[in-house]
PDB file of N, CA and C in Angstrom:
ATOM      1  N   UNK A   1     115.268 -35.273 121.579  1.00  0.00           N
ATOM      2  CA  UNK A   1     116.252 -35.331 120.541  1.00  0.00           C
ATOM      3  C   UNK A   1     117.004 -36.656 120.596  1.00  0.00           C
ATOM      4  N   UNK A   2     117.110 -36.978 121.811  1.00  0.00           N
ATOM      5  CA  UNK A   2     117.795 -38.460 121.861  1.00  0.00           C
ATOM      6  C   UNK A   2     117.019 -39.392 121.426  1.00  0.00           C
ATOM      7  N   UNK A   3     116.013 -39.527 121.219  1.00  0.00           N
ATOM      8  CA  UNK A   3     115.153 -40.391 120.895  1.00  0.00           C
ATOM      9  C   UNK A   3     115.249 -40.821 119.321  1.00  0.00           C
ATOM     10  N   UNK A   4     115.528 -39.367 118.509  1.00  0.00           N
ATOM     11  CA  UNK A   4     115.337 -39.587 117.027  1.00  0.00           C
ATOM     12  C   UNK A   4     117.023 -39.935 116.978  1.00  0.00           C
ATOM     13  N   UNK A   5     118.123 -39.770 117.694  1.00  0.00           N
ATOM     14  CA  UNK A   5     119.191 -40.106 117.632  1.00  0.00           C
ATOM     15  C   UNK A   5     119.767 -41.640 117.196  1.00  0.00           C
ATOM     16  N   UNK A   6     118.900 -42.370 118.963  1.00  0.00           N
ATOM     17  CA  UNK A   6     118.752 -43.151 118.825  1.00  0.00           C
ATOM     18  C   UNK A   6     118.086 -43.998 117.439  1.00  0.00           C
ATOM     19  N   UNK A   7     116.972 -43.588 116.838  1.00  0.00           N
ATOM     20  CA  UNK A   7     116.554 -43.881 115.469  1.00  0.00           C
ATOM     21  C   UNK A   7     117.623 -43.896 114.638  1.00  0.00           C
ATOM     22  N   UNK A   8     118.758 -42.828 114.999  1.00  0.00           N
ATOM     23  CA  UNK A   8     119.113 -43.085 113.682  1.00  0.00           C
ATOM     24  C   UNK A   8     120.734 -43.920 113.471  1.00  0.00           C
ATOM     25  N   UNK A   9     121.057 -43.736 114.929  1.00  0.00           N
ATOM     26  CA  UNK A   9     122.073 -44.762 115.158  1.00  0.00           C
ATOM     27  C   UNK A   9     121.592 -46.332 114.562  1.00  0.00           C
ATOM     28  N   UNK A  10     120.051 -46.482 115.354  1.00  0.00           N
ATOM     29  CA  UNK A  10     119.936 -48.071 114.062  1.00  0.00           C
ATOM     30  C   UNK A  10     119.488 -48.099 113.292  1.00  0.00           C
ATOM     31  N   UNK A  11     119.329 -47.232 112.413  1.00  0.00           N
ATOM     32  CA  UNK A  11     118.776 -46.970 111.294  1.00  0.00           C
ATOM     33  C   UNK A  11     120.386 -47.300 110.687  1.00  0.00           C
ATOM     34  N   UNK A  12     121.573 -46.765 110.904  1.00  0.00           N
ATOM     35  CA  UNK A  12     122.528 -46.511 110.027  1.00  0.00           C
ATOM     36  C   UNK A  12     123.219 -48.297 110.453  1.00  0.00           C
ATOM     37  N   UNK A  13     123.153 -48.636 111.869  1.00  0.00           N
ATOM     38  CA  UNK A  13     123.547 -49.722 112.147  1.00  0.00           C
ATOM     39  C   UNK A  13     122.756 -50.797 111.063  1.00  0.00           C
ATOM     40  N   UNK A  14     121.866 -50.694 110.443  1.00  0.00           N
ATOM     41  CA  UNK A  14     120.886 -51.541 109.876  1.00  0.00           C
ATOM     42  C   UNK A  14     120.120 -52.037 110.400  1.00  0.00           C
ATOM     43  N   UNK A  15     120.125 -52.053 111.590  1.00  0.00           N
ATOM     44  CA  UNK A  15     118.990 -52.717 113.195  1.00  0.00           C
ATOM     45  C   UNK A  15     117.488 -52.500 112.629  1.00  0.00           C
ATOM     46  N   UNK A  16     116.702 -53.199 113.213  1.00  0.00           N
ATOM     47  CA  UNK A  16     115.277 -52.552 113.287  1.00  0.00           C
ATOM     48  C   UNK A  16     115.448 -51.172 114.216  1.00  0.00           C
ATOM     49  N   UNK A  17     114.035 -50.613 113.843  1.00  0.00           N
ATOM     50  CA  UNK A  17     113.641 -49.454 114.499  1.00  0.00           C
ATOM     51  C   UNK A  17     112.323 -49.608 115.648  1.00  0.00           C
ATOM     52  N   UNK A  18     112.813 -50.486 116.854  1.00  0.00           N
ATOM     53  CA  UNK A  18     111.509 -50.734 117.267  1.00  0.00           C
ATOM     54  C   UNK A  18     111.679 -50.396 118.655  1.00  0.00           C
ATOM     55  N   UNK A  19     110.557 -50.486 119.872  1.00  0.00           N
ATOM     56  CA  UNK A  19     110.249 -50.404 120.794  1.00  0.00           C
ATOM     57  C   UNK A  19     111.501 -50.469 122.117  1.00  0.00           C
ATOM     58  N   UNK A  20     112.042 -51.624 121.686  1.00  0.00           N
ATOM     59  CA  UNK A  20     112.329 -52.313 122.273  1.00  0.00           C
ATOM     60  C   UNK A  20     114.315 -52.224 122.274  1.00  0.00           C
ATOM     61  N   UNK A  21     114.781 -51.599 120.799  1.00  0.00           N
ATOM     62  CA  UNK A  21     115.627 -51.543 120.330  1.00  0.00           C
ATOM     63  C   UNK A  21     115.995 -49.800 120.480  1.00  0.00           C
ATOM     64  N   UNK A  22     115.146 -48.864 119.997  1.00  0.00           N
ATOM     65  CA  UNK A  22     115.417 -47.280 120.792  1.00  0.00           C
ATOM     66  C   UNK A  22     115.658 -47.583 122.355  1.00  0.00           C
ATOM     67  N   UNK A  23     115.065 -48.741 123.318  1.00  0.00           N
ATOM     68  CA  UNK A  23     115.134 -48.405 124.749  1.00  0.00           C
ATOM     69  C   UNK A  23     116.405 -48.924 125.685  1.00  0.00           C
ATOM     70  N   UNK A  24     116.536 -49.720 124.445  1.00  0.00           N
ATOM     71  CA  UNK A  24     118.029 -50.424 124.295  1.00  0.00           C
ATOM     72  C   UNK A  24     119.127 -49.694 124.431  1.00  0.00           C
ATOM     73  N   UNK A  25     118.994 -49.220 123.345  1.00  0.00           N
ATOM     74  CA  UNK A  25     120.569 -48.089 122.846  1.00  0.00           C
ATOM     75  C   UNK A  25     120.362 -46.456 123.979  1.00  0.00           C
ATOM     76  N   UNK A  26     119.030 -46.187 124.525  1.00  0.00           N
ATOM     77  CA  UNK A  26     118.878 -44.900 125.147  1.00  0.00           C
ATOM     78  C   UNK A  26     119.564 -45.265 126.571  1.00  0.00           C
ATOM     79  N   UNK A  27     119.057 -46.899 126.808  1.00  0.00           N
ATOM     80  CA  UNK A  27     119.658 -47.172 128.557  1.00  0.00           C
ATOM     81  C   UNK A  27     121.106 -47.743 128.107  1.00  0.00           C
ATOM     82  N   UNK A  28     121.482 -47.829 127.081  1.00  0.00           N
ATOM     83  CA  UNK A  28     123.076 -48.094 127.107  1.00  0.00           C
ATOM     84  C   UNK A  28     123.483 -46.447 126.769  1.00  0.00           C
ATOM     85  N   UNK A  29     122.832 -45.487 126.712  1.00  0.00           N
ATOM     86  CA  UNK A  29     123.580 -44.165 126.727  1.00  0.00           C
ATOM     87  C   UNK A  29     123.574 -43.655 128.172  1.00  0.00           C
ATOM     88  N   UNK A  30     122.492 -44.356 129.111  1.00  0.00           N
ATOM     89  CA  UNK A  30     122.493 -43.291 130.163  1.00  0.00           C
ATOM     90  C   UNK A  30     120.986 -42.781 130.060  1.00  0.00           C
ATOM     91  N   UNK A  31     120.212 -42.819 129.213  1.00  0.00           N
ATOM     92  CA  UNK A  31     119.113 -41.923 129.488  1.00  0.00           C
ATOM     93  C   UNK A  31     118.043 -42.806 130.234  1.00  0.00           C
ATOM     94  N   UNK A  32     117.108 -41.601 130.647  1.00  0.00           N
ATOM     95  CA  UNK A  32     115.762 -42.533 131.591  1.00  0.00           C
ATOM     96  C   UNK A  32     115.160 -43.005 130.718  1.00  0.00           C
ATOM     97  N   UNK A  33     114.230 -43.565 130.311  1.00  0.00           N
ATOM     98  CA  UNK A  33     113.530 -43.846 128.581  1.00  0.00           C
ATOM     99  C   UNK A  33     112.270 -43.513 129.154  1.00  0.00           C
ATOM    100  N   UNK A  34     111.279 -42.597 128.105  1.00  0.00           N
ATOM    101  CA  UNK A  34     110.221 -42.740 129.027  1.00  0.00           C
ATOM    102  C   UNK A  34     109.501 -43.641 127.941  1.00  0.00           C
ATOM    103  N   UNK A  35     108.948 -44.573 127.891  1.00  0.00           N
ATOM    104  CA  UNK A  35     108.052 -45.745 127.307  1.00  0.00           C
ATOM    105  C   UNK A  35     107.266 -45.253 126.307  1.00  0.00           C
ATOM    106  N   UNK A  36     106.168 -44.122 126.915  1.00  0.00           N
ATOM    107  CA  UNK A  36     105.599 -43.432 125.326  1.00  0.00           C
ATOM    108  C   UNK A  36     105.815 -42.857 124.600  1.00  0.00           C
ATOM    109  N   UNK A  37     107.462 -42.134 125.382  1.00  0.00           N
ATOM    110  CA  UNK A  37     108.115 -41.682 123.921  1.00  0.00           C
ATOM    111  C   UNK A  37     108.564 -42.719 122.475  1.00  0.00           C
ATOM    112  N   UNK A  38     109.138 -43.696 123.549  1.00  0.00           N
ATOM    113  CA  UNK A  38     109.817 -44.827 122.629  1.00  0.00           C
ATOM    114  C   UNK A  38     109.065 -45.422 121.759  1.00  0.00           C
ATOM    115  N   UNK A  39     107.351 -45.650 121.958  1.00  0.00           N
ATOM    116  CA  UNK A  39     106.590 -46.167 121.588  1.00  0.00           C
ATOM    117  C   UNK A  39     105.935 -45.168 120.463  1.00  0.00           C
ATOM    118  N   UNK A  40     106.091 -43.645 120.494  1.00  0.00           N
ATOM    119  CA  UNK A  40     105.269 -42.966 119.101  1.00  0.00           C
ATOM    120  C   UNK A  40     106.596 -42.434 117.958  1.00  0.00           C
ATOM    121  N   UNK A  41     107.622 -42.463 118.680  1.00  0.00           N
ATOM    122  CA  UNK A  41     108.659 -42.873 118.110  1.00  0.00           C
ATOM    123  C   UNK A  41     108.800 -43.496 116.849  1.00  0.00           C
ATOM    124  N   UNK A  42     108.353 -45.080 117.365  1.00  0.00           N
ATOM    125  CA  UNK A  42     108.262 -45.809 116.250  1.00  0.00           C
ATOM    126  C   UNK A  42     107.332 -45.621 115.692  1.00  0.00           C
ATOM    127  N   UNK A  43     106.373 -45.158 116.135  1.00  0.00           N
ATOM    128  CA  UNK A  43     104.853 -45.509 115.330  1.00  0.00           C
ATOM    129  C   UNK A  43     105.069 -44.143 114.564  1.00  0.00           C
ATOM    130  N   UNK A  44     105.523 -42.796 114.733  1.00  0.00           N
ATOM    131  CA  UNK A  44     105.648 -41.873 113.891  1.00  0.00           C
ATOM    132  C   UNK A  44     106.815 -42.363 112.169  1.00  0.00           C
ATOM    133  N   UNK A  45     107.443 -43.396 112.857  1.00  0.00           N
ATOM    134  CA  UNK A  45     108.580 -43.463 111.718  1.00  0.00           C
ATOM    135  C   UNK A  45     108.159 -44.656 110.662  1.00  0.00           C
ATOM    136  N   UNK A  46     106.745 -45.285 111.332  1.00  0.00           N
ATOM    137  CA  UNK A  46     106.176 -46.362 110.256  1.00  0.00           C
ATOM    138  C   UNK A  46     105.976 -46.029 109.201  1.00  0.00           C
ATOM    139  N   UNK A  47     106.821 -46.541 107.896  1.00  0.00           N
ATOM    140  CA  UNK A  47     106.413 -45.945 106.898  1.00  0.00           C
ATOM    141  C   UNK A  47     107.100 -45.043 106.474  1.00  0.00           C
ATOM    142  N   UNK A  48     107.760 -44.810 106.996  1.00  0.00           N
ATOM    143  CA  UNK A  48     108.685 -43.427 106.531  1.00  0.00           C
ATOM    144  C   UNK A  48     110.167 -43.990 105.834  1.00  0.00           C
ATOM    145  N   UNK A  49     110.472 -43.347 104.770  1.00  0.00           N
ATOM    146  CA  UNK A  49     111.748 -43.628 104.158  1.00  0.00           C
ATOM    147  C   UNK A  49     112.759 -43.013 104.759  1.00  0.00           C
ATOM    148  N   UNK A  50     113.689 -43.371 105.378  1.00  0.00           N
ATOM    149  CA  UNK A  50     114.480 -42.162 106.780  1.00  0.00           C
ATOM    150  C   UNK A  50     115.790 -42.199 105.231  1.00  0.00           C
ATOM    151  N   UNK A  51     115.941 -42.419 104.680  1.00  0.00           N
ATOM    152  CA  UNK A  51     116.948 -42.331 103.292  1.00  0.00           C
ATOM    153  C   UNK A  51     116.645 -41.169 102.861  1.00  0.00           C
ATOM    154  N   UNK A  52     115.359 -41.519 102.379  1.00  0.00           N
ATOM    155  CA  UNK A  52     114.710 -40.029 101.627  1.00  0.00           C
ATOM    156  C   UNK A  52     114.770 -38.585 102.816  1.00  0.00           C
ATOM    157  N   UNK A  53     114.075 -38.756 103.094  1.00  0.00           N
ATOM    158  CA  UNK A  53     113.947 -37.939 104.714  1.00  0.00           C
ATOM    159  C   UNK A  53     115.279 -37.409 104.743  1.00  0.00           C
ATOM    160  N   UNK A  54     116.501 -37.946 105.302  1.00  0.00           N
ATOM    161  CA  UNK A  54     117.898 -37.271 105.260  1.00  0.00           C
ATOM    162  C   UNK A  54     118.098 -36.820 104.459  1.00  0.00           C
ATOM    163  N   UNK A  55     117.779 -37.003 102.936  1.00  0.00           N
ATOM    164  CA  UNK A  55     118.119 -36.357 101.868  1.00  0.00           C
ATOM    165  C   UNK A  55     117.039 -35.012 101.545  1.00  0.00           C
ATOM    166  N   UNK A  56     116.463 -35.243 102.033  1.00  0.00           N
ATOM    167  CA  UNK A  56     115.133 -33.918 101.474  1.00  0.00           C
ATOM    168  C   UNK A  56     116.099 -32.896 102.738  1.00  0.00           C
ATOM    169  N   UNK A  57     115.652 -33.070 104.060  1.00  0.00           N
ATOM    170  CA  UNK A  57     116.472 -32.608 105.176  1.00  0.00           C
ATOM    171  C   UNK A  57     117.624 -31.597 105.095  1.00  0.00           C
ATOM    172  N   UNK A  58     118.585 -32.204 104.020  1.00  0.00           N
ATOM    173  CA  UNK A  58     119.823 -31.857 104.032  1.00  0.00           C
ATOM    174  C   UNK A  58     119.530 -30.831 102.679  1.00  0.00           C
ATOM    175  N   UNK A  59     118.884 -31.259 101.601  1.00  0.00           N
ATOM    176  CA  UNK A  59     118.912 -30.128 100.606  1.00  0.00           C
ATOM    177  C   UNK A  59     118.476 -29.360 101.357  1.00  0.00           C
ATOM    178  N   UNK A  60     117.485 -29.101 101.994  1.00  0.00           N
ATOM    179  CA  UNK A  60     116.315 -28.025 102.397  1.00  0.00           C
ATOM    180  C   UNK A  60     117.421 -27.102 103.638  1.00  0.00           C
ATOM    181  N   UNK A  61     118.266 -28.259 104.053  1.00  0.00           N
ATOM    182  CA  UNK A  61     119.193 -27.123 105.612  1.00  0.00           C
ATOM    183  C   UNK A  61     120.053 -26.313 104.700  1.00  0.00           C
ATOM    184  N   UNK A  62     120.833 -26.631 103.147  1.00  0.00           N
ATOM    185  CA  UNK A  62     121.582 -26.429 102.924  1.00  0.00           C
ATOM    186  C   UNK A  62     121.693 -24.988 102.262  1.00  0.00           C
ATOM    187  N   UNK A  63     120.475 -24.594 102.064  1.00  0.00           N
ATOM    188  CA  UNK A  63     120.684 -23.025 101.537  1.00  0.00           C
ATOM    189  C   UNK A  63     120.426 -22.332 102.851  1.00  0.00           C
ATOM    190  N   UNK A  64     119.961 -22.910 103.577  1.00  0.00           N
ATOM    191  CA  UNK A  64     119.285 -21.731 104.921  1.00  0.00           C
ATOM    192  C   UNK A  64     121.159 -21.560 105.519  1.00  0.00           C
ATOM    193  N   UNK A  65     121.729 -22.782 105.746  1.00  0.00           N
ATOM    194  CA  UNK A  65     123.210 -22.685 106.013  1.00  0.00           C
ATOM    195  C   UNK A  65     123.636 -21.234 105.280  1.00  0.00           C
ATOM    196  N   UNK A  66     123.555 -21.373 104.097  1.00  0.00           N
ATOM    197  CA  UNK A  66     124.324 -20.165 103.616  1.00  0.00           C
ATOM    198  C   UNK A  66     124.107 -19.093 103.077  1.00  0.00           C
ATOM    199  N   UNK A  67     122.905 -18.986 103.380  1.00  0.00           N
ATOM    200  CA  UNK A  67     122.308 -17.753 103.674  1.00  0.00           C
ATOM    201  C   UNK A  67     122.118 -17.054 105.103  1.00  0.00           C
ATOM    202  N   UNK A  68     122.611 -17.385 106.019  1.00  0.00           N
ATOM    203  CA  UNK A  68     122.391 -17.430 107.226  1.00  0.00           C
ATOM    204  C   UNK A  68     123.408 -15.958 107.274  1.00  0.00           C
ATOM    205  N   UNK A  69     124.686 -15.802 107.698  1.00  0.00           N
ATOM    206  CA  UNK A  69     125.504 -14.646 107.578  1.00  0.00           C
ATOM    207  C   UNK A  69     124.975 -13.286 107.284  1.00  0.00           C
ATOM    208  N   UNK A  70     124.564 -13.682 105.935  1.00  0.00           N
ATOM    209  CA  UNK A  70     123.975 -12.166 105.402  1.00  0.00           C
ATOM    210  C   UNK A  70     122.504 -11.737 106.179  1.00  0.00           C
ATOM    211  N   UNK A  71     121.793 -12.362 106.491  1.00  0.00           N
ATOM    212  CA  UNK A  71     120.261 -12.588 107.066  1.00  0.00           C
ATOM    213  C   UNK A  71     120.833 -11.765 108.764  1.00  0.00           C
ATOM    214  N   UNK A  72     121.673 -12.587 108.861  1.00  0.00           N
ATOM    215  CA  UNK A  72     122.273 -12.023 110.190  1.00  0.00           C
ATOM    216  C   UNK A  72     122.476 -10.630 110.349  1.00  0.00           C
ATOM    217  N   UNK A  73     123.093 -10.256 110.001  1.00  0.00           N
ATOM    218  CA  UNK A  73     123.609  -9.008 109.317  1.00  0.00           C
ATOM    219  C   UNK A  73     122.612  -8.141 109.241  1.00  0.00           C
ATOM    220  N   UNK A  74     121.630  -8.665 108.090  1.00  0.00           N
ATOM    221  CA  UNK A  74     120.498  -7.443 108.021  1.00  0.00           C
ATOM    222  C   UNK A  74     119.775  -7.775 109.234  1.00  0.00           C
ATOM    223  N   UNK A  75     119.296  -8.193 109.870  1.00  0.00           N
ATOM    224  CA  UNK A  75     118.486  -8.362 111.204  1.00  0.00           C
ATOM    225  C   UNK A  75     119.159  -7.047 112.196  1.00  0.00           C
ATOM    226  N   UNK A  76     120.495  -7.469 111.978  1.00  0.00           N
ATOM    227  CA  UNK A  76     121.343  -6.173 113.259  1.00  0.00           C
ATOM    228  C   UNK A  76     120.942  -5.060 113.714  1.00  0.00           C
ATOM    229  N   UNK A  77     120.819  -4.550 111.768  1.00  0.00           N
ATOM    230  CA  UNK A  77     120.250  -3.097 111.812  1.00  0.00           C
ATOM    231  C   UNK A  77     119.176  -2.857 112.176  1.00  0.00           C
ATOM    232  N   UNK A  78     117.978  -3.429 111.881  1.00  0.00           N
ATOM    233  CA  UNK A  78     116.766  -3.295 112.464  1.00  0.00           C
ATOM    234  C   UNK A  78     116.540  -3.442 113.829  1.00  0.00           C
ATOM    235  N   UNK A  79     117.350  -4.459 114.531  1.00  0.00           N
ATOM    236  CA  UNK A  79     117.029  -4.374 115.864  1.00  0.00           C
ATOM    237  C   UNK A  79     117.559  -3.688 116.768  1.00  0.00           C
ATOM    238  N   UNK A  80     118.990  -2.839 116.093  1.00  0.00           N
ATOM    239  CA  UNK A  80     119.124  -1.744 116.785  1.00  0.00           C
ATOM    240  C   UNK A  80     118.202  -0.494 116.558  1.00  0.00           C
ATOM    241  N   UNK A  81     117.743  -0.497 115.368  1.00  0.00           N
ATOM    242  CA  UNK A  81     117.167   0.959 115.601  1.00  0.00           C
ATOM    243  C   UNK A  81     116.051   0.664 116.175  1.00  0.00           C
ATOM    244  N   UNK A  82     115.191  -0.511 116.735  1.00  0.00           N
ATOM    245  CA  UNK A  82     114.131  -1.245 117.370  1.00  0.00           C
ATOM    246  C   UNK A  82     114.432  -0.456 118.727  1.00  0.00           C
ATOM    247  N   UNK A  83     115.731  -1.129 118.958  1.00  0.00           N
ATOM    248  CA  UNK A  83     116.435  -1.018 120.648  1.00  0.00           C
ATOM    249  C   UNK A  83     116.127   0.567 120.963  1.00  0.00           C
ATOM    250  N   UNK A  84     116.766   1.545 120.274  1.00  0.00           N
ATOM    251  CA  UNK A  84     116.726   3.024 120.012  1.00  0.00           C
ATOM    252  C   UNK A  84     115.594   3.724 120.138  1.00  0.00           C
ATOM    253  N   UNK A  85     114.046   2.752 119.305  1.00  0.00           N
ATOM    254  CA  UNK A  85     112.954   2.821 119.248  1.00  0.00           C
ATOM    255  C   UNK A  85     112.024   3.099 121.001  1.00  0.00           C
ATOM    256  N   UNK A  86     112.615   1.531 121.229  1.00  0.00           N
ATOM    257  CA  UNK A  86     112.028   1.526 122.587  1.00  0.00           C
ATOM    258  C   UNK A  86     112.615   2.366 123.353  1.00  0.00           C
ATOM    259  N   UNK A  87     113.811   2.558 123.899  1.00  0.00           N
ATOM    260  CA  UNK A  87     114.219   3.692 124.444  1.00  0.00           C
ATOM    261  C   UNK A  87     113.775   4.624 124.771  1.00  0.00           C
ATOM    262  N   UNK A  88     113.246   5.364 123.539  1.00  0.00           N
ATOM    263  CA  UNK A  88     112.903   6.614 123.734  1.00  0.00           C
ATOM    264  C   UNK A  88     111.048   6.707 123.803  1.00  0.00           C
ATOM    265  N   UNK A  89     110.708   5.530 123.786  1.00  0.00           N
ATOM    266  CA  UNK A  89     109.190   5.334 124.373  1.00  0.00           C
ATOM    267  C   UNK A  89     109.376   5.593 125.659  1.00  0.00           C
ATOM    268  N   UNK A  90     110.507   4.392 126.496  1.00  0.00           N
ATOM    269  CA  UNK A  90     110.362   4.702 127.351  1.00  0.00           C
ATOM    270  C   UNK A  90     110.971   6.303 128.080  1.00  0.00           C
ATOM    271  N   UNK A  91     111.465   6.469 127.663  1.00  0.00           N
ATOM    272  CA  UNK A  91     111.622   8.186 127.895  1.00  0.00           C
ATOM    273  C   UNK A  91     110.539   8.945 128.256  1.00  0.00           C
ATOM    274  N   UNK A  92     109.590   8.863 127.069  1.00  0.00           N
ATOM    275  CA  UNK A  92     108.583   9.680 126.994  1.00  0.00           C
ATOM    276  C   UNK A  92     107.798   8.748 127.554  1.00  0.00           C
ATOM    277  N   UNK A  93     107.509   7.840 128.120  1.00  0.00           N
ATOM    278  CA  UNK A  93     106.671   7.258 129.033  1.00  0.00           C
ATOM    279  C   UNK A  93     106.890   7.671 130.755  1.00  0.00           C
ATOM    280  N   UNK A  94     108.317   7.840 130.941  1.00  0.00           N
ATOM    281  CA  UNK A  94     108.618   8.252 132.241  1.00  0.00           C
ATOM    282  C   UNK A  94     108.829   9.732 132.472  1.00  0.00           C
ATOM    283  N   UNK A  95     108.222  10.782 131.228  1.00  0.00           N
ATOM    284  CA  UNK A  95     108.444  12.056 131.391  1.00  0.00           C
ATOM    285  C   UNK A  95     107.066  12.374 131.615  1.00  0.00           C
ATOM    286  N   UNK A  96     106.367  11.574 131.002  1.00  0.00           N
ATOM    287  CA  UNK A  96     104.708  11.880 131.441  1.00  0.00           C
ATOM    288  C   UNK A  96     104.249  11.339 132.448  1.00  0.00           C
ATOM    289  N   UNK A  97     104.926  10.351 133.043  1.00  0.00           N
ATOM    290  CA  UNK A  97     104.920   9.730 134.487  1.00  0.00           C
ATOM    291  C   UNK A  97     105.224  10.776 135.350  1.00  0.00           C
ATOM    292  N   UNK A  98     106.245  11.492 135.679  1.00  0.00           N
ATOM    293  CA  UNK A  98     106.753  12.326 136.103  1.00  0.00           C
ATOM    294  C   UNK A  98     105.371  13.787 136.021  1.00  0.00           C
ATOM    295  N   UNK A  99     105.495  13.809 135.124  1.00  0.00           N
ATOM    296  CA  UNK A  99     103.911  15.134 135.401  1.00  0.00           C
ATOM    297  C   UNK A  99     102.617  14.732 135.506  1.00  0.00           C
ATOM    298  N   UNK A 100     102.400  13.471 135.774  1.00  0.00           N
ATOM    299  CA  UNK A 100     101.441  13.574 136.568  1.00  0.00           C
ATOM    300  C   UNK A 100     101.615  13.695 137.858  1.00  0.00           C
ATOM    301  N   UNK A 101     102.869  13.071 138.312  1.00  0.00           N
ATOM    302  CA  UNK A 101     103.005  13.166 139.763  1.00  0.00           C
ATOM    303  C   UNK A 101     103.363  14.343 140.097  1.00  0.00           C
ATOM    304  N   UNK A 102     104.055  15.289 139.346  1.00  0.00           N
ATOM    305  CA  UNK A 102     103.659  17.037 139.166  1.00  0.00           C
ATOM    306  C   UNK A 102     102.225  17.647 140.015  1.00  0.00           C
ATOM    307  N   UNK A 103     101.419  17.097 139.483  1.00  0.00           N
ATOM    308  CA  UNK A 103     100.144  17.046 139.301  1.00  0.00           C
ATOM    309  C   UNK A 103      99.309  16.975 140.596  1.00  0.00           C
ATOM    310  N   UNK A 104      99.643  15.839 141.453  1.00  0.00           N
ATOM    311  CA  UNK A 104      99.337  15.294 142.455  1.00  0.00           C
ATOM    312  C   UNK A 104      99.760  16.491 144.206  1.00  0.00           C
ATOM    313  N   UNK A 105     101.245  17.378 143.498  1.00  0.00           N
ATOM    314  CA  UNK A 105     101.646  18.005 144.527  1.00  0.00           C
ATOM    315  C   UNK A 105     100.884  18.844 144.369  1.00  0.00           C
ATOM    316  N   UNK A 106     100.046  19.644 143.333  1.00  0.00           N
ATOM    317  CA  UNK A 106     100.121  21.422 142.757  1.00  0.00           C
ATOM    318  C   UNK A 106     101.226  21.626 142.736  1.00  0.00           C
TER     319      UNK A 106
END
């Protein structure tokens, strides 16, 4: 994640986006750099409009944002009665456990 960070700190600085310039700004943060990250890095962002990109990005986060609450919500119910579900498998998994070992005494 630091890596595309870095991208975009000079991306906004106006800097190039290169090799040499991500390994720059990662060892003035503190990080280890590892070299082939830094290096597909750039080569993934050749070509790419990072303008457009933020903007597609941000429409596309912006309904999942607010729809998120309600989505939440309905998930709850289902995974409690999921929770409830398993439960009582295992119930009846450890009641038939139990008679076989019934079984084993006479």
């Amino acid at each position: 994640m630091e890596y595309i960070y870095a991208a975009l700190l000079l991306y906004k600085a106006g800097k190039d986006i290169t090799e040499e310039t991500v390994t720059a700004v990662l060892q003035a943060a503190g990080v280890e750099v590892d070299d082939a990250r830094a290096k597909a890095l750039v080569a993934a962002l050749d070509g790419v409009d990072i303008e457009e990109a933020m903007a597609t990005a941000a429409v596309a986060a912006a309904p999942a944002a607010g729809g998120a609450a309600p989505a939440a919500e309905a998930e709850a119910a289902p995974a409690e009665e999921e929770a409830a579900a398993e439960e009582e498998e295992e119930d009846e998994a450890e009641e038939s456990g139990m008679a076989g070992l019934g079984a084993l005494f006479g």
